[in-house]
Protein backbone atom coordinates (compact mmCIF):
# COMPACT_ATOMS: atom_id res chain seq x y z
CA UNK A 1 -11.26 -22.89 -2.87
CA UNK A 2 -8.01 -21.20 -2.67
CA UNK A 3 -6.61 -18.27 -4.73
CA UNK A 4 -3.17 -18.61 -3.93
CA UNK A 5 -0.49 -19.46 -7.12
CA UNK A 6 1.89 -21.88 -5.81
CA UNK A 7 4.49 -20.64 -8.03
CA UNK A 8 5.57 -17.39 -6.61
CA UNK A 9 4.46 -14.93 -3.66
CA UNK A 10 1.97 -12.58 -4.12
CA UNK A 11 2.20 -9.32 -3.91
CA UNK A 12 -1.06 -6.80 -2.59
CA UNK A 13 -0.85 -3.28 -3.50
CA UNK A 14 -3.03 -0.58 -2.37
CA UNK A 15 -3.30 2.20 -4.59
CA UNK A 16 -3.61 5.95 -2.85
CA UNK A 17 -4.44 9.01 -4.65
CA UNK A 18 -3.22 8.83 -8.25
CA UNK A 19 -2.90 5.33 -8.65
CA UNK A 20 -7.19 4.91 -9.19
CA UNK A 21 -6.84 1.55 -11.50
CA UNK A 22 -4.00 -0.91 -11.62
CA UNK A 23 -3.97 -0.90 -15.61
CA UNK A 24 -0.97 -3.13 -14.40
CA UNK A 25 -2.52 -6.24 -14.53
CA UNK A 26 -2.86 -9.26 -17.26
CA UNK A 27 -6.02 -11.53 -16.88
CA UNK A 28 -7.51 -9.05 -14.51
CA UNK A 29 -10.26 -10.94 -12.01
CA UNK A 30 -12.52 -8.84 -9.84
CA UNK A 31 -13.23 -10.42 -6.77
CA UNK A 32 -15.97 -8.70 -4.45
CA UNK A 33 -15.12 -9.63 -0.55
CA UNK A 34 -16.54 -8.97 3.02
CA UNK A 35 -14.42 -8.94 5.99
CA UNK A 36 -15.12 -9.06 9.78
CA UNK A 37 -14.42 -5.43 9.92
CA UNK A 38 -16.96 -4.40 7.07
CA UNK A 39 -16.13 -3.93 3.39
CA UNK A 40 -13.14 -2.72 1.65
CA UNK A 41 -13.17 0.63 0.12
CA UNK A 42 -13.25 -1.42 -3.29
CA UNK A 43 -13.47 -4.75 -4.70
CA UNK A 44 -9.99 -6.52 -5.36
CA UNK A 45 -8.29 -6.75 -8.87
CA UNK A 46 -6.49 -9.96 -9.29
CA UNK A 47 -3.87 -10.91 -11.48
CA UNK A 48 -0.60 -10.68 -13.07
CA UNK A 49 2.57 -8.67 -14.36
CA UNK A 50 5.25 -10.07 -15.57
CA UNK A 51 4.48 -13.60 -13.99
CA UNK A 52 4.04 -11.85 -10.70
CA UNK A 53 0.99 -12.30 -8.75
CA UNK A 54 -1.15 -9.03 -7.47
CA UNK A 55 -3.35 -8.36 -5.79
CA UNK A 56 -4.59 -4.37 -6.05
CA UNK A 57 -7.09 -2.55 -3.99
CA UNK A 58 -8.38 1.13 -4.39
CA UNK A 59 -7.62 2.89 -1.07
CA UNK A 60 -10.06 5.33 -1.77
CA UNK A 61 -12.76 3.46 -3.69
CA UNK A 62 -13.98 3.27 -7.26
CA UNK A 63 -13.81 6.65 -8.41
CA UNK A 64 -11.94 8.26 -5.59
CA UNK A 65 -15.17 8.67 -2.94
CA UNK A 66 -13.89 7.76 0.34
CA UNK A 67 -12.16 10.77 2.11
CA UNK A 68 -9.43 10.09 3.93
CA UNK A 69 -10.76 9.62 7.83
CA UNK A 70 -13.66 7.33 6.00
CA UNK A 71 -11.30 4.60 4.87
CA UNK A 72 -11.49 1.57 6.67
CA UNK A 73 -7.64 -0.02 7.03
CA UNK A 74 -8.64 -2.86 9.04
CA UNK A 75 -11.40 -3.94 6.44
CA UNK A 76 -8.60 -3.72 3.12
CA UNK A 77 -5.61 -5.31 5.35
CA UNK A 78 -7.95 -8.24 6.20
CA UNK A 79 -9.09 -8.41 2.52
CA UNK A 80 -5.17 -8.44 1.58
CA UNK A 81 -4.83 -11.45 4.70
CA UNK A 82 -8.04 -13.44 3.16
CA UNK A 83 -6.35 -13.26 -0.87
CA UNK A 84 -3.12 -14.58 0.59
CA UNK A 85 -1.13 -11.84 0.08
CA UNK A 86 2.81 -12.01 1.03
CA UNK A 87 3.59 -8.59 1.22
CA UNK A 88 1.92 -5.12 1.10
CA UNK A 89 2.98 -2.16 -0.99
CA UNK A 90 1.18 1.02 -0.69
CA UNK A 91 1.12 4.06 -2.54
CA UNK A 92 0.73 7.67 -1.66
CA UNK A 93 0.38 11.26 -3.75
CA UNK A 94 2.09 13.43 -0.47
CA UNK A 95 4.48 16.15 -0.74
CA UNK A 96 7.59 16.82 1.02
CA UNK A 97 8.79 18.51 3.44
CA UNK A 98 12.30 19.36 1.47
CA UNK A 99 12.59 21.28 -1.74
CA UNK A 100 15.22 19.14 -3.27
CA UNK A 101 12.47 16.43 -3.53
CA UNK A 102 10.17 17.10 -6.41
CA UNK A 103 7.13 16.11 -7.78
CA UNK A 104 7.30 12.88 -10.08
CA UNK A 105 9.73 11.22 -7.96
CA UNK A 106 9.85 7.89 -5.67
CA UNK A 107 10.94 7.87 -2.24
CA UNK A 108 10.85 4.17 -0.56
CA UNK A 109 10.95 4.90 3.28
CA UNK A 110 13.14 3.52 5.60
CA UNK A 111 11.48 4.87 8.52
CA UNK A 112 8.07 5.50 10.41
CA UNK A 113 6.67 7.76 12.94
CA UNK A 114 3.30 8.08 14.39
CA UNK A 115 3.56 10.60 17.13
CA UNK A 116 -0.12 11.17 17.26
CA UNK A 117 -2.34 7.86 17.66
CA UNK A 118 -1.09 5.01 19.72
CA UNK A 119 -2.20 1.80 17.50
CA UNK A 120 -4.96 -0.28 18.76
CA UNK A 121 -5.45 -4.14 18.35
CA UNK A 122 -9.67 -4.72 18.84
CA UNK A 123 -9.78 -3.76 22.41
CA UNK A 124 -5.90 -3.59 23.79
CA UNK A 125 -3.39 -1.13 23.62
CA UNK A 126 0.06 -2.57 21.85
CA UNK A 127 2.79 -0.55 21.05
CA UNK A 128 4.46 -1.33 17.95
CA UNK A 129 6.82 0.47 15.27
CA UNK A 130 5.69 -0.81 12.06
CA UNK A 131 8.59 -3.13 10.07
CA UNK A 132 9.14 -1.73 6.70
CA UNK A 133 10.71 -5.11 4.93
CA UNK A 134 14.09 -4.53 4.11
CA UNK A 135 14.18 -7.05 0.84
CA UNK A 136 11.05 -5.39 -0.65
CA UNK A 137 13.23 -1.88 -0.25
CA UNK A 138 15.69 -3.33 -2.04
CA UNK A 139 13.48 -4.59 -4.76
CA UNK A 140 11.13 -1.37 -5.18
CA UNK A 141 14.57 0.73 -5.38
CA UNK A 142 15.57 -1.59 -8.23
CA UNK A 143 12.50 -1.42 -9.98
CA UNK A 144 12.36 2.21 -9.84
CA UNK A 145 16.09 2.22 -11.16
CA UNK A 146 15.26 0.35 -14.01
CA UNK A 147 12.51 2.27 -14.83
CA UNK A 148 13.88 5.45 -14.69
CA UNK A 149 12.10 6.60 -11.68
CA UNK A 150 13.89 9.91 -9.95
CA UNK A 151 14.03 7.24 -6.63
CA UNK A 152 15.27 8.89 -3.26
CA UNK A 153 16.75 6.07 -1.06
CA UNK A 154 15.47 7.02 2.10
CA UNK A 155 12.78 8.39 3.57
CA UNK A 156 10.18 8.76 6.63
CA UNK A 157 6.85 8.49 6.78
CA UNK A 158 5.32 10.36 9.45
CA UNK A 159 1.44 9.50 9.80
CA UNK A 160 -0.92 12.46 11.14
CA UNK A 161 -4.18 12.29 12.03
CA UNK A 162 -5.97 11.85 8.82
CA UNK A 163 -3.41 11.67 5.68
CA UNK A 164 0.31 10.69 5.73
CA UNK A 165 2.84 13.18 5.28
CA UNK A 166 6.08 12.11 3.67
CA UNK A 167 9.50 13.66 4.25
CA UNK A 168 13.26 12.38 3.86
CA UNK A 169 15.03 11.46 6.79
């Protein structure tokens, strides 16, 4: 049986530290799911906004138990891969680095740095600069326009051992 909408791509979205329950979602379906890398840190919700698929996942689990180094990326990307999922947004509560940037705000990152783990594929060694998808910018910096959002254009997310830190590039 498959869960994919012919209609229109789907969109996953894994919510970090603030963002505990979609409450974004009509016809909400909770879908349980094992992966070959263990479980998820939460079941998925499934459903729609505004005649947009998504797909949403609790980063740190029902009720915001799993600490950071617990979380287990490979299981929730592979539970995003097996509901079909198009594209990936995820969302962080991290501060900045610059003053002018202040809490409430939206930055939508145009770049990425890891300067402190070398990512691993099962057993091989690959280096690879993540792609942050240049249409889905464009769309989150629209959807933050219309909503209001204080949205900085720009931004770089530098990943540390543990938690991401954001700053503006």
């Amino acid at each position: 049986m498959s869960l994919r909408c012919p209609v229109s791509p789907r969109l996953g979205i894994i919510g970090g530290s603030g963002l505990y329950q979609s409450g974004l979602l009509d016809r909400v379906e909770i879908i349980p799911i094992s992966t070959p890398f263990g479980e998820p840190s939460s079941p998925l919700e499934m459903g729609t906004r505004c005649g947009q698929e998504l797909v949403f996942l609790t980063r740190h689990g029902p009720g915001h138990t799993i600490p950071p180094h617990h979380i287990n990326h490979k299981a929730n990307l592979h539970a995003m891969k097996d509901a079909e999922v198009d594209r990936v947004v995820s969302t962080s509560s991290v501060g900045s680095l610059k003053k002018r940037i202040k809490p409430g705000g939206l930055i939508v990152p145009d770049d990425y740095i890891c300067p402190w783990e070398i990512p691993t594929y099962d057993e091989g060694v690959i280096h690879v600069t993540p792609q942050l998808d240049p249409s889905l910018r464009l769309q989150l910096l629209e959807a933050a326009g219309a909503a209001g959002v204080p949205v900085h254009e720009k931004g770089r997310i530098r990943a540390d051992c543990g938690t991401p830190a954001g700053d503006e590039g």
